[in-house]
PDB file of N, CA and C in Angstrom:
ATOM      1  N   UNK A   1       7.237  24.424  21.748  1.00  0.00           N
ATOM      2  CA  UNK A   1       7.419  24.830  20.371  1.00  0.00           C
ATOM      3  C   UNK A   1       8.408  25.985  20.349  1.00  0.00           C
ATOM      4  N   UNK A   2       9.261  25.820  19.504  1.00  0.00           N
ATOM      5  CA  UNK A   2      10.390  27.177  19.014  1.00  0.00           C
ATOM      6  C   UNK A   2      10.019  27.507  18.160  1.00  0.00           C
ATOM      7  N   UNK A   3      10.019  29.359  18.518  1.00  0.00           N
ATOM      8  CA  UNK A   3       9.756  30.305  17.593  1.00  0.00           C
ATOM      9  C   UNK A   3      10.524  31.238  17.560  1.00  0.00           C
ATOM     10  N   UNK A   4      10.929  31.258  16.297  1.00  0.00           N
ATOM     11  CA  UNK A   4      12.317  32.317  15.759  1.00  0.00           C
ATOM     12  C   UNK A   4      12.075  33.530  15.277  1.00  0.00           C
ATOM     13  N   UNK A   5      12.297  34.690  15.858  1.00  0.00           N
ATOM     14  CA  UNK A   5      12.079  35.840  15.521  1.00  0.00           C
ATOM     15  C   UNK A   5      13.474  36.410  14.797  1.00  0.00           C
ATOM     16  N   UNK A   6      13.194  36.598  13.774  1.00  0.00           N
ATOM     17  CA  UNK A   6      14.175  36.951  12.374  1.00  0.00           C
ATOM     18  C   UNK A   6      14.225  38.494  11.992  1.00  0.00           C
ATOM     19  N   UNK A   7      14.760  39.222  11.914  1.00  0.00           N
ATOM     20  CA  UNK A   7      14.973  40.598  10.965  1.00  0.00           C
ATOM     21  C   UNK A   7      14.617  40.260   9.686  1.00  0.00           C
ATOM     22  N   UNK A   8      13.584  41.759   9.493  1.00  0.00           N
ATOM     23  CA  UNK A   8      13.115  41.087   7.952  1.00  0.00           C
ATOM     24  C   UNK A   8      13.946  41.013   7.065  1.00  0.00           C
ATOM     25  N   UNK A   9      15.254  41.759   7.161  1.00  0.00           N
ATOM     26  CA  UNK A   9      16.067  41.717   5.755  1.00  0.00           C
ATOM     27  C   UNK A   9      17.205  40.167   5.915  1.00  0.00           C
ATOM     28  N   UNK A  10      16.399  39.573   6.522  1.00  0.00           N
ATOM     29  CA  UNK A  10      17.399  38.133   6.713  1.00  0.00           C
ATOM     30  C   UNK A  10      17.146  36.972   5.278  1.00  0.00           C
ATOM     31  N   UNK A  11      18.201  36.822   4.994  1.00  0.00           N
ATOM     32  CA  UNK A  11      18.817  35.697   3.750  1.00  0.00           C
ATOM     33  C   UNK A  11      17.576  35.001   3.467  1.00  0.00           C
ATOM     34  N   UNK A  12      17.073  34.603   2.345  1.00  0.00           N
ATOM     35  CA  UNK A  12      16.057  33.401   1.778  1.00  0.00           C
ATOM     36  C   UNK A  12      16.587  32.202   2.211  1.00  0.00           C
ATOM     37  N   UNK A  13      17.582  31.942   1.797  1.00  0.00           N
ATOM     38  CA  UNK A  13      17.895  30.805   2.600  1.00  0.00           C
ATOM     39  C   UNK A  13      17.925  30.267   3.576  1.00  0.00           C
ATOM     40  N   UNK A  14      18.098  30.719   4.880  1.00  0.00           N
ATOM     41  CA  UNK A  14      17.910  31.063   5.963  1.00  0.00           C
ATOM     42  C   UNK A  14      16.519  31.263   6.388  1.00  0.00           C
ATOM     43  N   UNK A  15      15.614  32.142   5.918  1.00  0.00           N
ATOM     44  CA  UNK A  15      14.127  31.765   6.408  1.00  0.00           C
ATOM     45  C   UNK A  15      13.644  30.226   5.515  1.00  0.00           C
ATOM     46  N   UNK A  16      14.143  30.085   4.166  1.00  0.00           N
ATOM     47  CA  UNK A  16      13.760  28.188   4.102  1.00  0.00           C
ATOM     48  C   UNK A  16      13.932  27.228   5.111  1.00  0.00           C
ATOM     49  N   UNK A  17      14.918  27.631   5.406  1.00  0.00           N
ATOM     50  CA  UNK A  17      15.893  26.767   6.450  1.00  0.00           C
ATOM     51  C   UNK A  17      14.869  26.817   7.975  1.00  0.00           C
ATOM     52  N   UNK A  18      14.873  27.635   8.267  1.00  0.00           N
ATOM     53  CA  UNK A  18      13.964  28.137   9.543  1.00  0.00           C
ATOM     54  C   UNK A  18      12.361  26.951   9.299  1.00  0.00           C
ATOM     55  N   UNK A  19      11.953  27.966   8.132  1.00  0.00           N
ATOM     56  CA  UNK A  19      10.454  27.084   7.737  1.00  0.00           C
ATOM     57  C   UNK A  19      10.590  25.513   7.921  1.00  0.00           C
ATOM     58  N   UNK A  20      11.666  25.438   7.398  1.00  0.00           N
ATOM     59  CA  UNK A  20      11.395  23.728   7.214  1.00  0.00           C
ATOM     60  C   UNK A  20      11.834  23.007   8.706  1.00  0.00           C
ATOM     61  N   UNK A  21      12.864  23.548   9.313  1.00  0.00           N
ATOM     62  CA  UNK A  21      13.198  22.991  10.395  1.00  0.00           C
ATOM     63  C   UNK A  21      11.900  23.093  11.823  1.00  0.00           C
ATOM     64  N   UNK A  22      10.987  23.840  11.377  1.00  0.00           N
ATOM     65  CA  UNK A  22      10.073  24.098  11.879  1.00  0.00           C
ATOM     66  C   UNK A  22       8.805  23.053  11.910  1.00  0.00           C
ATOM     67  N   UNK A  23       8.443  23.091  10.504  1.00  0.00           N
ATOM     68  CA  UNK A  23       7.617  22.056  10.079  1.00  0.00           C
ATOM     69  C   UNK A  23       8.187  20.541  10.215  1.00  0.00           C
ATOM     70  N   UNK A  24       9.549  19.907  10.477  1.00  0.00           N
ATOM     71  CA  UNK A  24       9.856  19.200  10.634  1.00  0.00           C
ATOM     72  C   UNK A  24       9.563  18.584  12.004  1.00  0.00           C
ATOM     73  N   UNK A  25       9.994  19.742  13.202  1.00  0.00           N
ATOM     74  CA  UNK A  25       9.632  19.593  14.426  1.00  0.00           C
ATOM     75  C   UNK A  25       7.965  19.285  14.492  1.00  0.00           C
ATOM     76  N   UNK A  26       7.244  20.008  14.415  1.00  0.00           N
ATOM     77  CA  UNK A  26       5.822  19.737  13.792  1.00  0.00           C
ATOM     78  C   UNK A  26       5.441  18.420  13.614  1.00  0.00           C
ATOM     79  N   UNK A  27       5.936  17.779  12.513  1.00  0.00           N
ATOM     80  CA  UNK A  27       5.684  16.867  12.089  1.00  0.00           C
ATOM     81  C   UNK A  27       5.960  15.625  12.826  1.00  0.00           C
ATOM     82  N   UNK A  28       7.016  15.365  13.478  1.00  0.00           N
ATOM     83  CA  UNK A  28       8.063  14.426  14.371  1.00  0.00           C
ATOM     84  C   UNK A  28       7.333  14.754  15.534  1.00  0.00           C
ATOM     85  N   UNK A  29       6.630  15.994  15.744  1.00  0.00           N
ATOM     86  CA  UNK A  29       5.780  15.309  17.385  1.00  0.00           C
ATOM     87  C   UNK A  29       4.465  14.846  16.965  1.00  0.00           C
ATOM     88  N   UNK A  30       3.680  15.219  15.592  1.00  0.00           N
ATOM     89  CA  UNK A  30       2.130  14.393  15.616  1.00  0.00           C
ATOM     90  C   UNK A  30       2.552  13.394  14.953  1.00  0.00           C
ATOM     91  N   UNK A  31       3.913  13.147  14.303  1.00  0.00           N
ATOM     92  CA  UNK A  31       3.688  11.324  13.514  1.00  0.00           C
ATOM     93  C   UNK A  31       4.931  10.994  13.687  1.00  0.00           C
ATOM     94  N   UNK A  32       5.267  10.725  14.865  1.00  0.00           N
ATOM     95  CA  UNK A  32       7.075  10.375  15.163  1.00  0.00           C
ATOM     96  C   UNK A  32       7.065   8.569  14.063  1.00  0.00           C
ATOM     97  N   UNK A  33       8.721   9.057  13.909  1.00  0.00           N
ATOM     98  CA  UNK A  33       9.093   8.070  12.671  1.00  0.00           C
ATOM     99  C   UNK A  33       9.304   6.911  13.723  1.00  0.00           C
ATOM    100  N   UNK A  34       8.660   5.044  13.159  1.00  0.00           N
ATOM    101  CA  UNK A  34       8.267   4.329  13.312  1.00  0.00           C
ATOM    102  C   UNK A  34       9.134   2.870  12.484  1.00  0.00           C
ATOM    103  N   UNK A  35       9.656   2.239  13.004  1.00  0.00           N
ATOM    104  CA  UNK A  35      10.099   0.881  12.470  1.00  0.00           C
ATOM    105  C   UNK A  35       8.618   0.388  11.726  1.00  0.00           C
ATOM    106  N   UNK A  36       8.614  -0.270  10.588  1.00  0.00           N
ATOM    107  CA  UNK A  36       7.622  -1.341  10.168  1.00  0.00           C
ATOM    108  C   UNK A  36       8.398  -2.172   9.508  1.00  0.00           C
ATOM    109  N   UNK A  37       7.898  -3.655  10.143  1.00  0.00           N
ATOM    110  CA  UNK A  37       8.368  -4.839   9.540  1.00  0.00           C
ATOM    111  C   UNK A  37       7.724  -5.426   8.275  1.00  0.00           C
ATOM    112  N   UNK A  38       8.023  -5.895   7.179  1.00  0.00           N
ATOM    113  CA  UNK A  38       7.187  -6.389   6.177  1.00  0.00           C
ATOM    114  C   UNK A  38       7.410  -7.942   6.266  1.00  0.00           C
ATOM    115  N   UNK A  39       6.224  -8.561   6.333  1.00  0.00           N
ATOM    116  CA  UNK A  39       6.253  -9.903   6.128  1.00  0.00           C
ATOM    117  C   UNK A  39       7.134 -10.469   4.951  1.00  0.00           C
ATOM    118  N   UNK A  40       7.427 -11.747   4.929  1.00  0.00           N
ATOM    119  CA  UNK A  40       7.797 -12.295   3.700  1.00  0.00           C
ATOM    120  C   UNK A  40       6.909 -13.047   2.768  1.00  0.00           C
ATOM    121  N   UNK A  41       6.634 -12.684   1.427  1.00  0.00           N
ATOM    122  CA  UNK A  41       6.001 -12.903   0.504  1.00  0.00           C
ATOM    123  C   UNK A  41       5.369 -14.699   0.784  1.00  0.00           C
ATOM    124  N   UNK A  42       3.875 -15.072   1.258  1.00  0.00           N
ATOM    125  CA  UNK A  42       3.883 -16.513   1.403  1.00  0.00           C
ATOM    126  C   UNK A  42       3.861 -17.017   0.552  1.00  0.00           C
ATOM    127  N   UNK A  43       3.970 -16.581  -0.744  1.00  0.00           N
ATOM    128  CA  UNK A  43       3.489 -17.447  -2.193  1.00  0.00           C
ATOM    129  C   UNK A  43       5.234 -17.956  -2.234  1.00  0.00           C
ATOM    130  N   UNK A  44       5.027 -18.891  -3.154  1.00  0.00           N
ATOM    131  CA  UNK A  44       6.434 -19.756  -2.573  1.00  0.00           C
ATOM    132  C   UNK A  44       7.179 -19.057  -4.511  1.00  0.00           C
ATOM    133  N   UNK A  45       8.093 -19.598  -5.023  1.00  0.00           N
ATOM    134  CA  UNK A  45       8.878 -18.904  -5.734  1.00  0.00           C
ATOM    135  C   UNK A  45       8.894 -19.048  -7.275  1.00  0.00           C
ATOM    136  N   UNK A  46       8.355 -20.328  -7.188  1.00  0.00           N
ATOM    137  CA  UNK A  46       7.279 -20.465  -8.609  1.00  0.00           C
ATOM    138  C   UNK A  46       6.320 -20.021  -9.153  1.00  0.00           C
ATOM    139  N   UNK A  47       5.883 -19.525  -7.934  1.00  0.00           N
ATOM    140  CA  UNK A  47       4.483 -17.962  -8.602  1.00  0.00           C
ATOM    141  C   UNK A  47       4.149 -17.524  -9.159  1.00  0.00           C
ATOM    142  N   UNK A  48       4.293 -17.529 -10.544  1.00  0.00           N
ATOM    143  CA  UNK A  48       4.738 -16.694 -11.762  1.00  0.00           C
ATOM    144  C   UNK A  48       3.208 -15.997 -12.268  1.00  0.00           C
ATOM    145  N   UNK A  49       3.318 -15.354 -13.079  1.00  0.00           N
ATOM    146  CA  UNK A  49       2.120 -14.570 -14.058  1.00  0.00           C
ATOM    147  C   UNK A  49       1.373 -15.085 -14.144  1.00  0.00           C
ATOM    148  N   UNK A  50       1.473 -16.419 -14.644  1.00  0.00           N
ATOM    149  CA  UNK A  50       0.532 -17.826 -15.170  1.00  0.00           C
ATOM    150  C   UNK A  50      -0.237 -18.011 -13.992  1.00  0.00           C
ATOM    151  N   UNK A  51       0.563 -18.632 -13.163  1.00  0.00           N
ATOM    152  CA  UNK A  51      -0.054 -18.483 -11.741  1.00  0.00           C
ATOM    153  C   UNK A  51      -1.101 -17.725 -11.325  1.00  0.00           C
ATOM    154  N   UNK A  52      -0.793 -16.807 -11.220  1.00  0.00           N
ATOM    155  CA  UNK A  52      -1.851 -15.133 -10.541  1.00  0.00           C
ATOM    156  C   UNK A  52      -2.506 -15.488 -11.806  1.00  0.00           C
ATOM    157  N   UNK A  53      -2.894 -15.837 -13.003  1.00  0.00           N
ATOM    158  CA  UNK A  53      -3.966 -15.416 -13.448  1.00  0.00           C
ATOM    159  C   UNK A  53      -4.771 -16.691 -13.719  1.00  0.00           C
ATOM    160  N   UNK A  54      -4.548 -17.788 -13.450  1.00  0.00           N
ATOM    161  CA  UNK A  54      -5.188 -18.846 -13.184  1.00  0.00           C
ATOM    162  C   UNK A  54      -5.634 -18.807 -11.986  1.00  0.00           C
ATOM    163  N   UNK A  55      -4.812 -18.401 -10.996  1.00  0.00           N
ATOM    164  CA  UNK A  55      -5.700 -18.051  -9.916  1.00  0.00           C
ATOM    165  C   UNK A  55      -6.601 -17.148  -9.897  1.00  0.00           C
ATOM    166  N   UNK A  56      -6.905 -16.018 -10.600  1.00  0.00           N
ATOM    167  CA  UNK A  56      -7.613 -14.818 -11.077  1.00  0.00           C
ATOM    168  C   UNK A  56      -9.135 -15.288 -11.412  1.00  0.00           C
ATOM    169  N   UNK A  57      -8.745 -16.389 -12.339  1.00  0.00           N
ATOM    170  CA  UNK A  57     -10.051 -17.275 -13.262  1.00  0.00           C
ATOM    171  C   UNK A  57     -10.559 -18.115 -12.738  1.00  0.00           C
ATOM    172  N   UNK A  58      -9.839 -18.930 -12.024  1.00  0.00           N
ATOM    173  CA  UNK A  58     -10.704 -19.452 -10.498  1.00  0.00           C
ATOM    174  C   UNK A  58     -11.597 -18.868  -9.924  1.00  0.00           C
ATOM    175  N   UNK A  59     -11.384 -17.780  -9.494  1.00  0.00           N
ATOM    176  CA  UNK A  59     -11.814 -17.019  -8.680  1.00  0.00           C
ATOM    177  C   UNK A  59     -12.561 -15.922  -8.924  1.00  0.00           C
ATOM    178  N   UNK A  60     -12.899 -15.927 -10.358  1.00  0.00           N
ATOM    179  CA  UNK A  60     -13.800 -15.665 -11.347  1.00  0.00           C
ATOM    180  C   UNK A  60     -15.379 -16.615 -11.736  1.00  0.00           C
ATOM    181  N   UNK A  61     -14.441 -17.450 -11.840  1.00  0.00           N
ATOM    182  CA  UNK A  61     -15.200 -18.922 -11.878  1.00  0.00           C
ATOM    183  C   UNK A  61     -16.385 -19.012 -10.825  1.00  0.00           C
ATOM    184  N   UNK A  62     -15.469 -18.944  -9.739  1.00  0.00           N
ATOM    185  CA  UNK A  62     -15.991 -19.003  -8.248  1.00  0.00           C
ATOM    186  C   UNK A  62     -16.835 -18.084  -8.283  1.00  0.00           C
ATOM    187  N   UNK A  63     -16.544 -16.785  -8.073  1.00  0.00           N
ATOM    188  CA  UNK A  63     -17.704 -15.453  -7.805  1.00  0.00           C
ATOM    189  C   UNK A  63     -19.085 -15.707  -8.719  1.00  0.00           C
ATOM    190  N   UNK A  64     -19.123 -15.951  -9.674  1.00  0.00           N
ATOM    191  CA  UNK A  64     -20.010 -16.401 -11.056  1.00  0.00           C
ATOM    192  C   UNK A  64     -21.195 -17.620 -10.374  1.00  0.00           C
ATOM    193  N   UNK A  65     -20.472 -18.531  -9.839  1.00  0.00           N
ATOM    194  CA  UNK A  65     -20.987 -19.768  -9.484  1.00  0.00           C
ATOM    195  C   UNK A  65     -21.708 -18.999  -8.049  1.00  0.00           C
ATOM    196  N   UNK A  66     -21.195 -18.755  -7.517  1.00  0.00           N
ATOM    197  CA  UNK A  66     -21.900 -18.059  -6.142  1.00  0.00           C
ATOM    198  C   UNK A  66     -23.041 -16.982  -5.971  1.00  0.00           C
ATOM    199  N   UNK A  67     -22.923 -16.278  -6.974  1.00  0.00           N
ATOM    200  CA  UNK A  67     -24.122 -15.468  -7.948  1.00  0.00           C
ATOM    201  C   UNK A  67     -25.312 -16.281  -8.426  1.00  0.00           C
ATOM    202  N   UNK A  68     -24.475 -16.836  -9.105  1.00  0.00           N
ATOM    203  CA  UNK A  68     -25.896 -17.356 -10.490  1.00  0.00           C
ATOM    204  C   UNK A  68     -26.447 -18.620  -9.305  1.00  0.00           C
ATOM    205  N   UNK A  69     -25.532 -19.738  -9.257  1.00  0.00           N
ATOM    206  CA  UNK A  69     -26.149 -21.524  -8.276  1.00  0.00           C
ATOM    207  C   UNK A  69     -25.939 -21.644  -9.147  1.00  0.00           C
ATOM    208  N   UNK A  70     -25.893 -21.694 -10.555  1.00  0.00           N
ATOM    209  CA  UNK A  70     -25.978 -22.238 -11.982  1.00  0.00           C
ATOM    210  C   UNK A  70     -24.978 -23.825 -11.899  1.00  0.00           C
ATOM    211  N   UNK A  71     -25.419 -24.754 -12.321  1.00  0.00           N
ATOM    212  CA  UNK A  71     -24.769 -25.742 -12.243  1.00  0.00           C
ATOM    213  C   UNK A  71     -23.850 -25.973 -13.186  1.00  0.00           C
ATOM    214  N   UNK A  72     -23.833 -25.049 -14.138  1.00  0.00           N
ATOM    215  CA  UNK A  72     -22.750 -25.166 -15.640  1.00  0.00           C
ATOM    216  C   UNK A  72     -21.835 -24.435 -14.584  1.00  0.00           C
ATOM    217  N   UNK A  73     -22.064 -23.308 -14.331  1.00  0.00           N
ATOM    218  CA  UNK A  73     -20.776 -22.336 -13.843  1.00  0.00           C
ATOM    219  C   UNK A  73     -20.211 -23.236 -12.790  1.00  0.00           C
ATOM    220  N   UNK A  74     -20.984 -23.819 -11.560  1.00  0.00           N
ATOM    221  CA  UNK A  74     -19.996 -24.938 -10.688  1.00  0.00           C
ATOM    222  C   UNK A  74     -19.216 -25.522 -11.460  1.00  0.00           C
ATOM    223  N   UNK A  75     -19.456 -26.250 -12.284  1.00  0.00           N
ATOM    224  CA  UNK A  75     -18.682 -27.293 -12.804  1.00  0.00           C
ATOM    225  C   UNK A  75     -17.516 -26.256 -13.453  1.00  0.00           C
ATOM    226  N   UNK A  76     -17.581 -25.244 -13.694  1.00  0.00           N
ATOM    227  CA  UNK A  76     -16.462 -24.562 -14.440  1.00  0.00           C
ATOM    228  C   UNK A  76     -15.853 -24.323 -13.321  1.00  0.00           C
ATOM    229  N   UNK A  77     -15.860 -23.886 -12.086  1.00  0.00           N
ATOM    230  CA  UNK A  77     -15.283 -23.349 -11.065  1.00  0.00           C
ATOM    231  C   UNK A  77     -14.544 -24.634 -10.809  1.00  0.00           C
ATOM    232  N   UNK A  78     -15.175 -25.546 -10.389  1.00  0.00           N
ATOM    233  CA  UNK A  78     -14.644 -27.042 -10.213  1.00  0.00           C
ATOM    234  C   UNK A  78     -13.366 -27.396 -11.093  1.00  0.00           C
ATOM    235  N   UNK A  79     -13.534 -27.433 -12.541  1.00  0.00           N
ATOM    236  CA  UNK A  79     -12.953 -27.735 -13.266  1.00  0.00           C
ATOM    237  C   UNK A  79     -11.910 -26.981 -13.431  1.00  0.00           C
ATOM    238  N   UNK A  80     -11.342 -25.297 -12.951  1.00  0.00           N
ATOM    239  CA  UNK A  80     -10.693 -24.436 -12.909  1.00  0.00           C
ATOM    240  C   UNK A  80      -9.771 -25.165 -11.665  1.00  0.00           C
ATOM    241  N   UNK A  81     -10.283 -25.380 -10.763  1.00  0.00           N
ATOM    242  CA  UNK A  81      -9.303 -25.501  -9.580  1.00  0.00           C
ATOM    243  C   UNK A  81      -8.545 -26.935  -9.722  1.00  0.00           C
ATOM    244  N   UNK A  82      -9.109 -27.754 -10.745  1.00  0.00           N
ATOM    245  CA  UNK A  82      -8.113 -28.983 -10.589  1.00  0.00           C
ATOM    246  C   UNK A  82      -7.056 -28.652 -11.743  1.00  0.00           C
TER     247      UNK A  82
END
C-alpha cells in the first residue's frame, strides 16, 4: 500500500486527487475489474408485450390451479396454454 505524506498547506485538488487515487488502488486489489459475458436473449424476436403477458396469465392460471386442485381453475390453466 502507498502512503503519501503531504504538507498541510497542499492544493485541494491535489489532496482529491491523492484520496481518490488511493481508494482506487483499494478497490482494484479487493474487486479487480472482470470481463462478463451476457447471454443472448432466448426468447426469439416476436416476443412482444402480448406475449409476456399471456405468458404472465398462464402462469397465473397455473399457480391458482396448483393451490386450490380446483378443477374449474385446471381447465382455465389448460385453456390458457392452448
Amino acid at each position: 500500500m502507498r502512503y503519501v505524506n503531504l504538507p498541510p498547506d497542499t492544493n485541494v485538488d491535489i489532496l482529491f486527487d491523492t484520496y481518490d487515487n488511493v481508494l482506487c488502488d483499494i478497490a482494484d486489489r479487493l474487486a479487480p475489474l472482470h470481463t462478463v459475458e451476457r447471454r443472448k436473449d432466448r426468447r426469439a424476436p416476436w416476443f412482444d408485450a402480448d406475449c409476456r403477458e399471456a405468458r404472465c396469465e398462464c402462469r397465473r392460471y397455473e399457480r391458482r390451479y396448483w393451490k386450490s386442485g380446483s378443477v374449474v381453475e385446471g381447465r382455465q390453466w389448460v385453456d390458457a396454454t392452448r
